[in-house]
Protein backbone atom coordinates (compact mmCIF):
# COMPACT_ATOMS: atom_id res chain seq x y z
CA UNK A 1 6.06 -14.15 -29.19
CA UNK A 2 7.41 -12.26 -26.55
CA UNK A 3 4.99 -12.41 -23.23
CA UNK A 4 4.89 -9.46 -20.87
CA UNK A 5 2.60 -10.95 -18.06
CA UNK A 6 2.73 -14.58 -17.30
CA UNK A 7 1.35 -16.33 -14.39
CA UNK A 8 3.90 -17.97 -11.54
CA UNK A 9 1.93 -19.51 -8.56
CA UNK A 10 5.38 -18.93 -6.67
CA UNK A 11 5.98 -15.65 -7.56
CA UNK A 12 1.87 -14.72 -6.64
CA UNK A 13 3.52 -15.49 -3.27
CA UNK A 14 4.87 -12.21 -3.19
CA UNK A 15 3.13 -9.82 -0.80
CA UNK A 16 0.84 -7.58 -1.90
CA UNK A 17 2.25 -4.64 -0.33
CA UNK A 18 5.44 -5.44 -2.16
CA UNK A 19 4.02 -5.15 -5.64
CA UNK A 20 4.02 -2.41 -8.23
CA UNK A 21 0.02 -1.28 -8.47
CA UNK A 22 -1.06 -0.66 -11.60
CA UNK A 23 -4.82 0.75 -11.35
CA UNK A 24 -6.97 1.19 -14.96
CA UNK A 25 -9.59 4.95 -14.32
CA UNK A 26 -12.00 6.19 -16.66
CA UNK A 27 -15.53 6.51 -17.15
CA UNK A 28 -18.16 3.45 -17.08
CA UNK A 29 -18.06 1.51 -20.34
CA UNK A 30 -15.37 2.98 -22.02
CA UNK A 31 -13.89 -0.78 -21.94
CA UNK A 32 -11.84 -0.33 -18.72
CA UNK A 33 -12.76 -4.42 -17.83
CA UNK A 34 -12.22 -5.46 -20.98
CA UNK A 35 -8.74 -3.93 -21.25
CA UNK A 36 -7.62 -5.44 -18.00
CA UNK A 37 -9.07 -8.67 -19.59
CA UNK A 38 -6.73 -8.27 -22.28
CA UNK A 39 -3.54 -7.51 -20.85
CA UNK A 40 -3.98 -9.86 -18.16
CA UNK A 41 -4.90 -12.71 -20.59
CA UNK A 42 -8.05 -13.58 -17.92
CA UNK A 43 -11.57 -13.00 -17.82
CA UNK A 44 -10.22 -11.38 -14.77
CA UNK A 45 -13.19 -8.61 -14.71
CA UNK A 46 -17.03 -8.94 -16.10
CA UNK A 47 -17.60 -7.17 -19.11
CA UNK A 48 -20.82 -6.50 -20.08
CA UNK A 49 -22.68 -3.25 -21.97
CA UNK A 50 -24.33 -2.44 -19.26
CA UNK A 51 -22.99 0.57 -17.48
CA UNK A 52 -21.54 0.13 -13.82
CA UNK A 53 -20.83 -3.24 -14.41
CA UNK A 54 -18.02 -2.99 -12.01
CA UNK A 55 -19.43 -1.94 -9.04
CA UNK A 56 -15.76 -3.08 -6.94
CA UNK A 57 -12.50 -2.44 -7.50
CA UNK A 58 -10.78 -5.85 -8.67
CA UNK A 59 -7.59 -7.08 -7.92
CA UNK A 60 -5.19 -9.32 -9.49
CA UNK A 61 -1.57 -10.32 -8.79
CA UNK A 62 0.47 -10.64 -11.92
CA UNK A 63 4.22 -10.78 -13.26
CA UNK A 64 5.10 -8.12 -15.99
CA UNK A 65 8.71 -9.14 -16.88
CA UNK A 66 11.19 -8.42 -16.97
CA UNK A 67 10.30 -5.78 -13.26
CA UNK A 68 8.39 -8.63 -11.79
CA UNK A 69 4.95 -8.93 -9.11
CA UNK A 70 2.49 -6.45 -9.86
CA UNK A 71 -0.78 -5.92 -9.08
CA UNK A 72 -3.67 -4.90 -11.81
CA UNK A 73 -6.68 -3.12 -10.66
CA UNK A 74 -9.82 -2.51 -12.22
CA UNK A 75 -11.76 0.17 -11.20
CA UNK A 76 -15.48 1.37 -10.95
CA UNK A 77 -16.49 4.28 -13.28
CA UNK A 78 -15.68 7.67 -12.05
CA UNK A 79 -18.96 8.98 -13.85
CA UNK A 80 -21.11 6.42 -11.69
CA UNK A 81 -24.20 8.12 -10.30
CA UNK A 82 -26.63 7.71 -7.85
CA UNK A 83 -26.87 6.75 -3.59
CA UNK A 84 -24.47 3.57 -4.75
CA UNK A 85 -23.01 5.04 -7.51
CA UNK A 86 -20.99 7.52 -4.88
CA UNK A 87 -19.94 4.16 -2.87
CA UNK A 88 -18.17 3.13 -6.03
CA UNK A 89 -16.63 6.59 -6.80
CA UNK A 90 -15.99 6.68 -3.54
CA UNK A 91 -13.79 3.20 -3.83
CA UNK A 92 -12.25 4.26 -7.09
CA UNK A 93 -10.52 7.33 -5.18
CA UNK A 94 -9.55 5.29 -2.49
CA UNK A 95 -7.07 2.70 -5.27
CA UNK A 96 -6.09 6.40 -6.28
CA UNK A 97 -4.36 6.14 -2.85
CA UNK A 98 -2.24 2.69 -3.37
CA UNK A 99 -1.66 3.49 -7.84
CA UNK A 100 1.98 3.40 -8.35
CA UNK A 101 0.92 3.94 -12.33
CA UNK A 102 -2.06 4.57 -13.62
CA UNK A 103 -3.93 3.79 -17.44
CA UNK A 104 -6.34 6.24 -17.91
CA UNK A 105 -8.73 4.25 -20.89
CA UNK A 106 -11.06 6.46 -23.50
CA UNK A 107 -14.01 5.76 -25.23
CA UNK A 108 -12.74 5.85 -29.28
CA UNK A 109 -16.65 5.69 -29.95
CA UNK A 110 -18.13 8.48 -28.33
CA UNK A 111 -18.47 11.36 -30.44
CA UNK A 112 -20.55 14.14 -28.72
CA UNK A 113 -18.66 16.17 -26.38
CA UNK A 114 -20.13 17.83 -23.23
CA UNK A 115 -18.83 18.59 -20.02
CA UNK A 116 -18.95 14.94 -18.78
CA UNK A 117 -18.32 13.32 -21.76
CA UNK A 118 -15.29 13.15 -23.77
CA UNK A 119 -15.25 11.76 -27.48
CA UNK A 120 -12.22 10.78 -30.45
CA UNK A 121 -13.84 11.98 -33.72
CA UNK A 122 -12.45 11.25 -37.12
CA UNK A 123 -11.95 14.39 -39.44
CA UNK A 124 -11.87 14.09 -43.02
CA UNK A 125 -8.59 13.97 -43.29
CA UNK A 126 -8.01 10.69 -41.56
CA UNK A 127 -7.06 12.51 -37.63
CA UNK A 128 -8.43 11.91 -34.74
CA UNK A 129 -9.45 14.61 -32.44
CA UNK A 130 -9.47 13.89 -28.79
CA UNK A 131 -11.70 16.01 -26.34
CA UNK A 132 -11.46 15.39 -22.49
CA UNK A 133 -14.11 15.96 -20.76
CA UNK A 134 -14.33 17.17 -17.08
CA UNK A 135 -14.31 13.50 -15.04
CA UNK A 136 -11.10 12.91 -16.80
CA UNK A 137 -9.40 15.90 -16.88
CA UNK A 138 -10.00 15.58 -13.11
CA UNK A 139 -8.62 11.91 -12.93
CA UNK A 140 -5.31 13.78 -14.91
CA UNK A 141 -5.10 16.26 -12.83
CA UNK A 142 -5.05 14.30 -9.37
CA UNK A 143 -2.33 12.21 -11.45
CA UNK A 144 -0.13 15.35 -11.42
CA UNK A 145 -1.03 16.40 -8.28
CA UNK A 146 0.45 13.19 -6.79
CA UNK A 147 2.85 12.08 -8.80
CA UNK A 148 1.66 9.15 -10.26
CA UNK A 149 2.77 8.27 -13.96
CA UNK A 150 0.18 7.92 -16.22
CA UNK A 151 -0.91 6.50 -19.91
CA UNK A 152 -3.91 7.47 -21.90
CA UNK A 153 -5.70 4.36 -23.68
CA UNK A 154 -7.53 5.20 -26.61
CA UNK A 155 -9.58 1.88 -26.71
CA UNK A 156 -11.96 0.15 -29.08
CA UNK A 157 -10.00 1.82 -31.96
CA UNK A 158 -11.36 -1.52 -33.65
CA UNK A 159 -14.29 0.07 -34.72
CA UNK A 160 -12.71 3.37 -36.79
CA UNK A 161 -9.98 1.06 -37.89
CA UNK A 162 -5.95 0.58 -36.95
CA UNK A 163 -4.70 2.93 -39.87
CA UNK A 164 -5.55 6.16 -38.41
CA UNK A 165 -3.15 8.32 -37.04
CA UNK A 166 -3.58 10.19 -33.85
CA UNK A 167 -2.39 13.67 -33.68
CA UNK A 168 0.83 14.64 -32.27
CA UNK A 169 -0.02 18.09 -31.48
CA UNK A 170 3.36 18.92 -29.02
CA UNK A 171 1.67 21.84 -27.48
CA UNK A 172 -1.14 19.75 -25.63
CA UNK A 173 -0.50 19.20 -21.93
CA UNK A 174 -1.58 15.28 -22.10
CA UNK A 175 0.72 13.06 -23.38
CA UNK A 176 -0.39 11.44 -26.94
CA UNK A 177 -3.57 8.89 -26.45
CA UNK A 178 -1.91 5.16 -27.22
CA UNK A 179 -4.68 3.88 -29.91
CA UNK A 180 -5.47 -0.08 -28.90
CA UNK A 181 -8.19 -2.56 -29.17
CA UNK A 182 -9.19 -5.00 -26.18
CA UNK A 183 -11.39 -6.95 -28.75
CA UNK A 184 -8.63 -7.42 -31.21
CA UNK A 185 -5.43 -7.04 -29.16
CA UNK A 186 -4.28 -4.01 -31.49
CA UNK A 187 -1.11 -2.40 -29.57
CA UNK A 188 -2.24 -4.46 -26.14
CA UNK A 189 1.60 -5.58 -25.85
CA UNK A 190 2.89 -2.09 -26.60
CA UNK A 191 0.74 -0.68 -23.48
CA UNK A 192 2.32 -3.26 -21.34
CA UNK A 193 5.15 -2.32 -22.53
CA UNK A 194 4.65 1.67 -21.71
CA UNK A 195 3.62 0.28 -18.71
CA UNK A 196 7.24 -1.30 -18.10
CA UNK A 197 8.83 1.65 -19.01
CA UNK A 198 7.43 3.86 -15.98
CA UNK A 199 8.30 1.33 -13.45
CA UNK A 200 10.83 3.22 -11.01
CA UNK A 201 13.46 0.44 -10.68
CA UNK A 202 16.43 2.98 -10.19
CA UNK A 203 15.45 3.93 -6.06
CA UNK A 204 17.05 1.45 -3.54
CA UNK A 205 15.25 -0.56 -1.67
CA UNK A 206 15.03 0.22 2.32
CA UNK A 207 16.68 -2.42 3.82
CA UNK A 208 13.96 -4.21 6.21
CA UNK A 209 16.97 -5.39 8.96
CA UNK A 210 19.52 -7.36 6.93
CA UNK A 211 21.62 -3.80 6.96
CA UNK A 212 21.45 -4.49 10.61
CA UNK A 213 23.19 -7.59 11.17
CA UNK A 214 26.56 -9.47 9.34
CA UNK A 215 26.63 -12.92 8.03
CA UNK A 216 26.35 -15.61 10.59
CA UNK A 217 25.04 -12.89 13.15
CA UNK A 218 22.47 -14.53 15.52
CA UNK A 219 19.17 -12.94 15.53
CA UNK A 220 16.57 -14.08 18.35
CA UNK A 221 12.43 -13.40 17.15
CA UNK A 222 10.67 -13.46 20.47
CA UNK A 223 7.34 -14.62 18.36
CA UNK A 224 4.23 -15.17 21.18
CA UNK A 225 2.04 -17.90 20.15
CA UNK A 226 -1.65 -16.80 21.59
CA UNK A 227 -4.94 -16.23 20.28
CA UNK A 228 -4.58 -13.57 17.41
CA UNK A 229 -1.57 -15.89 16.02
CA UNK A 230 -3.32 -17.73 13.14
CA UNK A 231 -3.12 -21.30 13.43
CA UNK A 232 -0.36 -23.11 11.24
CA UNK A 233 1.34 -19.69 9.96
CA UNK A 234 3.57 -16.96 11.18
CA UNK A 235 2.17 -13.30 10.38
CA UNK A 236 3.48 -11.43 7.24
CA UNK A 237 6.15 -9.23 9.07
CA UNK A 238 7.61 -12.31 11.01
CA UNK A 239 7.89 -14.03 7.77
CA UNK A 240 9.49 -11.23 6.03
CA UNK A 241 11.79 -10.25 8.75
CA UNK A 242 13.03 -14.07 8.99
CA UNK A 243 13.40 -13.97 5.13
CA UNK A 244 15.95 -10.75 4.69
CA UNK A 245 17.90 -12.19 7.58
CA UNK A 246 18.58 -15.45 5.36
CA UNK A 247 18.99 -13.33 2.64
CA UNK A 248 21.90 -11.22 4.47
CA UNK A 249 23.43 -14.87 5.45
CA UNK A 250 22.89 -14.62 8.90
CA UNK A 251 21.12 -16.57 11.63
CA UNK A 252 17.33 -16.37 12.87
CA UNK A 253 16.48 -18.53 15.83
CA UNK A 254 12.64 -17.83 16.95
CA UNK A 255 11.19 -18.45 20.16
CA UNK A 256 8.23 -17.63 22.24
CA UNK A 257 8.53 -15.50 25.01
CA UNK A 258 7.90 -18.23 27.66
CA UNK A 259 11.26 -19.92 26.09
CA UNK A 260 13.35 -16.79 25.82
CA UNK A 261 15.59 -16.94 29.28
CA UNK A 262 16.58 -20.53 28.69
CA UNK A 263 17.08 -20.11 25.03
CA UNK A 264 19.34 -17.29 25.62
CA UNK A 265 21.30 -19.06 27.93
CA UNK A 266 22.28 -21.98 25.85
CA UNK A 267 23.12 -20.11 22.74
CA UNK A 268 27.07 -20.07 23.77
CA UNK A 269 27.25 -16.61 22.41
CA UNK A 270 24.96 -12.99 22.62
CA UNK A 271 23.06 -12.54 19.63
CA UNK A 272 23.41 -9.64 17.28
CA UNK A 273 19.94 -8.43 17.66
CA UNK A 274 16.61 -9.15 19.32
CA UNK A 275 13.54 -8.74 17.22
CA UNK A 276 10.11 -9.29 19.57
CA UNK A 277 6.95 -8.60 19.12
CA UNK A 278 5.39 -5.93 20.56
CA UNK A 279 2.71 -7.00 22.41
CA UNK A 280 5.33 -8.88 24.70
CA UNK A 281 7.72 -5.92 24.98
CA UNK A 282 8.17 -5.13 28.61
CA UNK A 283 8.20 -8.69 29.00
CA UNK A 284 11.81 -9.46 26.27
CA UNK A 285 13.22 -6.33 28.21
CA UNK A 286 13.47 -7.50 31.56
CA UNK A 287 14.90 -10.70 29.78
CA UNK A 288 17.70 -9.45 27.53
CA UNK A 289 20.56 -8.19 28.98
CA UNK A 290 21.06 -4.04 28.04
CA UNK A 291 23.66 -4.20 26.01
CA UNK A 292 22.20 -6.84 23.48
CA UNK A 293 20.12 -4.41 20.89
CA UNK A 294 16.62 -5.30 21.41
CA UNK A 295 13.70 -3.78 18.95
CA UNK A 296 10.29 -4.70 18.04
CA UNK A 297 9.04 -5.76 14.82
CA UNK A 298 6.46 -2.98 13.84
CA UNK A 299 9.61 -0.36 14.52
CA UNK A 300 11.13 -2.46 11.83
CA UNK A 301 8.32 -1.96 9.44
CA UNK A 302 7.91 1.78 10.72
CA UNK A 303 12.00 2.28 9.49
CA UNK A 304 10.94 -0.12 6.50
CA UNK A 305 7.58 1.91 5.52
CA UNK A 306 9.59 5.19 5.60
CA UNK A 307 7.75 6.60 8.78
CA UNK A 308 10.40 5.75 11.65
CA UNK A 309 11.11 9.11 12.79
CA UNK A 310 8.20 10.28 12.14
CA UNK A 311 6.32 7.87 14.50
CA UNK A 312 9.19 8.51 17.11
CA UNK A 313 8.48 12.23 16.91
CA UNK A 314 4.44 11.40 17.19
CA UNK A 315 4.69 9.32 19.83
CA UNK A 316 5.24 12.29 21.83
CA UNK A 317 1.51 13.21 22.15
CA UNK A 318 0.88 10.25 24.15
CA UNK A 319 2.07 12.44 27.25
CA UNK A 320 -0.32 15.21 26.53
CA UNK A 321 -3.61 13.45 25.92
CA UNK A 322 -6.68 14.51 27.35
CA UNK A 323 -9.89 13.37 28.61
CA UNK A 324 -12.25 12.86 25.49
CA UNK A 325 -9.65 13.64 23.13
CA UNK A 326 -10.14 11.69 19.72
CA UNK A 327 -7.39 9.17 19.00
CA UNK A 328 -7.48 6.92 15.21
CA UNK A 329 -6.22 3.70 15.26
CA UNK A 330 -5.53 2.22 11.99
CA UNK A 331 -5.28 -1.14 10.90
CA UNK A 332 -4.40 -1.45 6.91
CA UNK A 333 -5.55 -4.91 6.54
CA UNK A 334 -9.26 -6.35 7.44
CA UNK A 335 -8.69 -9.13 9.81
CA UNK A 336 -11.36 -11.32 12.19
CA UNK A 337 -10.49 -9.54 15.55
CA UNK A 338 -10.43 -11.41 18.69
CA UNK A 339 -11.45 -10.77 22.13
CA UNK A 340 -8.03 -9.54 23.25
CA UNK A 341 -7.55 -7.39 19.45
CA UNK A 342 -4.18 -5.37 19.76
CA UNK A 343 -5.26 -2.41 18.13
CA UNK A 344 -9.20 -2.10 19.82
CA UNK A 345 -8.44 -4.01 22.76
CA UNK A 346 -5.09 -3.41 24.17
CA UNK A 347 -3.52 -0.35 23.19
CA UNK A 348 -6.52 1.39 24.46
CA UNK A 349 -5.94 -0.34 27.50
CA UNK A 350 -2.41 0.58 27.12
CA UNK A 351 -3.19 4.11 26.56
CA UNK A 352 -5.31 4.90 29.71
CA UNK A 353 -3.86 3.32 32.06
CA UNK A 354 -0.85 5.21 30.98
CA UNK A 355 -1.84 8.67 31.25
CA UNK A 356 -4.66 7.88 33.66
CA UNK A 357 -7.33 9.42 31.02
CA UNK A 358 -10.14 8.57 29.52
CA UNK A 359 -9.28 9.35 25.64
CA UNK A 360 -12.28 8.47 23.29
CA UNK A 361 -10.76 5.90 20.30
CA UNK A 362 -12.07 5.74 16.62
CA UNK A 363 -10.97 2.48 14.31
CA UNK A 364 -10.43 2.38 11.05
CA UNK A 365 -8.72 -0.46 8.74
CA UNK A 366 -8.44 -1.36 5.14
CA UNK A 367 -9.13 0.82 2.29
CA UNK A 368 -10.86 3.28 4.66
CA UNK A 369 -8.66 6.14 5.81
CA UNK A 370 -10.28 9.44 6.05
CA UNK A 371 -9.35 11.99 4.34
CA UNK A 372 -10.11 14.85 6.78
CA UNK A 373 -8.10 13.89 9.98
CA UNK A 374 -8.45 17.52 11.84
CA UNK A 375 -10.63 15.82 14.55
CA UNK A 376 -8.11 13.52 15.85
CA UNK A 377 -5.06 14.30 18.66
CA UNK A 378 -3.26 11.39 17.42
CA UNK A 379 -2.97 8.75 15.40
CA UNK A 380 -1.75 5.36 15.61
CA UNK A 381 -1.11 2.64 12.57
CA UNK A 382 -0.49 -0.60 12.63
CA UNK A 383 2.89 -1.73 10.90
CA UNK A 384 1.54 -1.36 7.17
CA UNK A 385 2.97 -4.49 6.06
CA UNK A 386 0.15 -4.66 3.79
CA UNK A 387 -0.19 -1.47 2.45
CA UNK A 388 2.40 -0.73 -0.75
CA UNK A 389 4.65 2.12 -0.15
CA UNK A 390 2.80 4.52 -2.06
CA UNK A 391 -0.46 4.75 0.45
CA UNK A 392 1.61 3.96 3.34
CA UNK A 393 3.45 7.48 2.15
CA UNK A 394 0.05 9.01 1.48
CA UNK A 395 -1.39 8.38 5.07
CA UNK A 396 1.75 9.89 6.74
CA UNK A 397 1.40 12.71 4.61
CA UNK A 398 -1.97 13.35 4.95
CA UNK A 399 -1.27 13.23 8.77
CA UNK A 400 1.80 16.08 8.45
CA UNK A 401 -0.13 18.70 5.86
CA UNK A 402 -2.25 18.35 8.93
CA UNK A 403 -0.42 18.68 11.95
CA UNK A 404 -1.78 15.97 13.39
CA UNK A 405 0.67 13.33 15.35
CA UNK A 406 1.22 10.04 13.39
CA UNK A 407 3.16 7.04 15.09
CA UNK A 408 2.22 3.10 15.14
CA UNK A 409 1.63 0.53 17.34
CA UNK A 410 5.51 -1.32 18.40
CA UNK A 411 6.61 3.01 18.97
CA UNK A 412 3.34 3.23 21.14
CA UNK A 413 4.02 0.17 22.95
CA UNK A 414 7.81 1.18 23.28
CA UNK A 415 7.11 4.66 24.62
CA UNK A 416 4.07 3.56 27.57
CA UNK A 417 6.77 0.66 28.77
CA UNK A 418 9.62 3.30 29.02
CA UNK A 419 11.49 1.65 26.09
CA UNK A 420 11.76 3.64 22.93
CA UNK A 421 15.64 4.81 23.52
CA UNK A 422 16.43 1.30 23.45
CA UNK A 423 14.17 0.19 20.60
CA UNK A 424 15.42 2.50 18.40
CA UNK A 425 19.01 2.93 19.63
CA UNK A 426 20.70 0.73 17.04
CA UNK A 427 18.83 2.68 14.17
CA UNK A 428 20.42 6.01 15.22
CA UNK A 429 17.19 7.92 15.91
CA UNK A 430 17.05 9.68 19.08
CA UNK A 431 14.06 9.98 21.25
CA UNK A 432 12.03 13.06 21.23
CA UNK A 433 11.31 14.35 24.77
């Protein structure tokens, strides 16, 4: 029997931000758990008859071969009512933001349409009709809207039986339901498979820095060792970075700041590139000689993200900041932050004593990025090394439609230390003035 999804604790390794998402919608207890259940092949999700059962959206890292790490997400009902009941909604929209594909799962069982509930009845001649009703021909309709390939799941088709047919009527705007069963498996492989076959595996892949340097280049990482580095561990986008440089054959020698001058000095030849981070910028600059490229690595993830020039162009409202005008930074994971925080401690810092005013800053990380950003001057992001491509694309968006400046933390840095033409010299971008 041919598996789909198998389980690899190396391959779970793989960061999240780096898998395909692959998010199940649909009302509460049309079997949405229990279908994530069964392609998974975990109790992954509580299922229970009670409605809002899943009151969180839930998360699991998979493999669906032959396209590789994915990640499955259940989701609360979109129907959910009630002072909570919007908190869940309200979480449900926000996976909306990170789907890369999406299963939109129907109730088979319900059989009295009204404006909020949809229903599959059986006519006498063995069809089944399919109403939507309005929650998801919404959910549909935000599919369109942003792009996001979608499947209808016409589940617990147990209970009518597996020898119906399901119309094919070629003038409806929804593609034909896919009939399954999470209680007896019915077509469960032939949804992964549907699944498989909307994976976009055609697009390259933007190189993170190995199109930067040639095999057995040397590439100095000026990686500070203080107290946001977690103990025993590099962060994700030093450990990336050092990974596509050993993929492109070259050489990646890291060193804290403190050791730079001497390493430098007894390497016998200039490195192909200097990669620092960018809390210790101005620092790396004064050390490496000008005509050794020098970047950061958030400008990296910025070129890597898809964002680059747009965070080069944003950066440019750091020189027309006012006092009390409302600046977002955004962090996309949720992280313990220390005393000395980069993004609520120090570029704040950063940021007055640069233009000398007295900007007021708003913080946001995670999931929760606001959908109205018409309040804000500017805004800056962290690298997004944990956000997939898909909401990292989303944000930046959102920020355009809106006209409001978007850059991130290593082009903020760069620009208040008088080092952006440099940074991003080697990545032929030009600095806007």
């Amino acid at each position: 029997m041919k598996k789909l999804f198998v389980y690899n604790p190396s391959m779970n390794e793989t960061p999240s931000a780096n898998r395909t998402h692959i998010a199940f919608f649909g009302r509460r207890n049309v079997g949405k758990s229990s279908l994530v259940n069964a392609v998974t092949g975990q109790n992954l999700a509580i299922v229970s008859d009670k409605m809002g059962t899943t009151t969180d959206p839930v998360y699991k890292a998979m493999e669906l071969l032959p396209l590789g790490p994915v990640v499955i997400i259940d989701t609360p009902g979109f129907d959910d009512r009630g002072e909570l009941g919007e908190l869940r909604v309200k979480k449900a929209h926000q996976v909306l933001n990170k789907t890369d594909i999406a299963v939109l799962v129907l109730d088979n069982t319900s059989h009295k349409g009204t404006s909020n509930q949809g229903f599959a009845a059986q006519r006498e001649d063995g069809v089944i009709e399919i109403n939507l009703c309005s929650i998801e021909e919404e959910l549909i309709n935000i599919f369109i809207k942003r792009e996001i390939p979608y499947i209808i799941a016409l589940n617990k088709y147990d209970i009518i039986g597996e020898t119906t047919h399901l119309p094919t009527n070629r003038q409806s705007p929804f593609p034909t339901p896919l009939p399954l069963s999470a209680k007896t498996g019915y077509n469960i492989n032939l949804l992964k498979e549907k699944i498989a076959a909307l994976v976009q595996t055609d697009e390259p892949e933007q190189p993170l820095v190995g199109d930067l340097v040639q095999p057995h280049n040397l590439v100095v990482l000026v990686i500070p060792i203080d107290k946001a580095a977690p103990k025993g561990r590099l962060i994700l986008p030093q450990q990336q970075v050092i990974r596509n440089i050993l993929d492109s054959g070259a050489v990646a020698i890291a060193v804290r700041e403190s050791e730079l001058r001497e390493t430098l000095a007894s390497l016998g030849r200039k490195p192909a590139l200097v990669i620092t981070d960018s809390q210790v910028f101005a620092q790396v600059s004064a050390v490496v000689p000008p005509e050794i490229p020098l970047t950061s690595f958030s400008i990296l993830f910025a070129r890597y993200k898809g964002f680059l020039e747009t965070s080069v162009h944003g950066a440019a409202a750091l020189d027309n900041l006012q006092n009390g005008d409302k600046i977002l930074i955004c962090e996309g994971c949720t992280h313990h932050r220390q005393c000395d925080d980069i993004g609520t401690v120090k570029i704040p810092g950063m940021i007055k004593s640069y233009t000398g005013k007295e900007p007021v800053f708003y913080f946001c990380s995670g999931g929760d990025f606001p959908d109205d950003l018409s309040p804000y001057k500017l805004i800056i992001h962290c690298g997004g090394c944990m956000l997939n491509e898909r909401e990292t694309r989303r944000r930046r968006c959102s920020a355009e439609e809106q006209n409001i400046p978007f850059t991130n933390y290593g082009i903020t840095i760069a620009h208040i230390n008088g080092l952006l033409k440099r940074s991003i010299a080697m990545l032929n971008l030009r600095e806007t003035k």
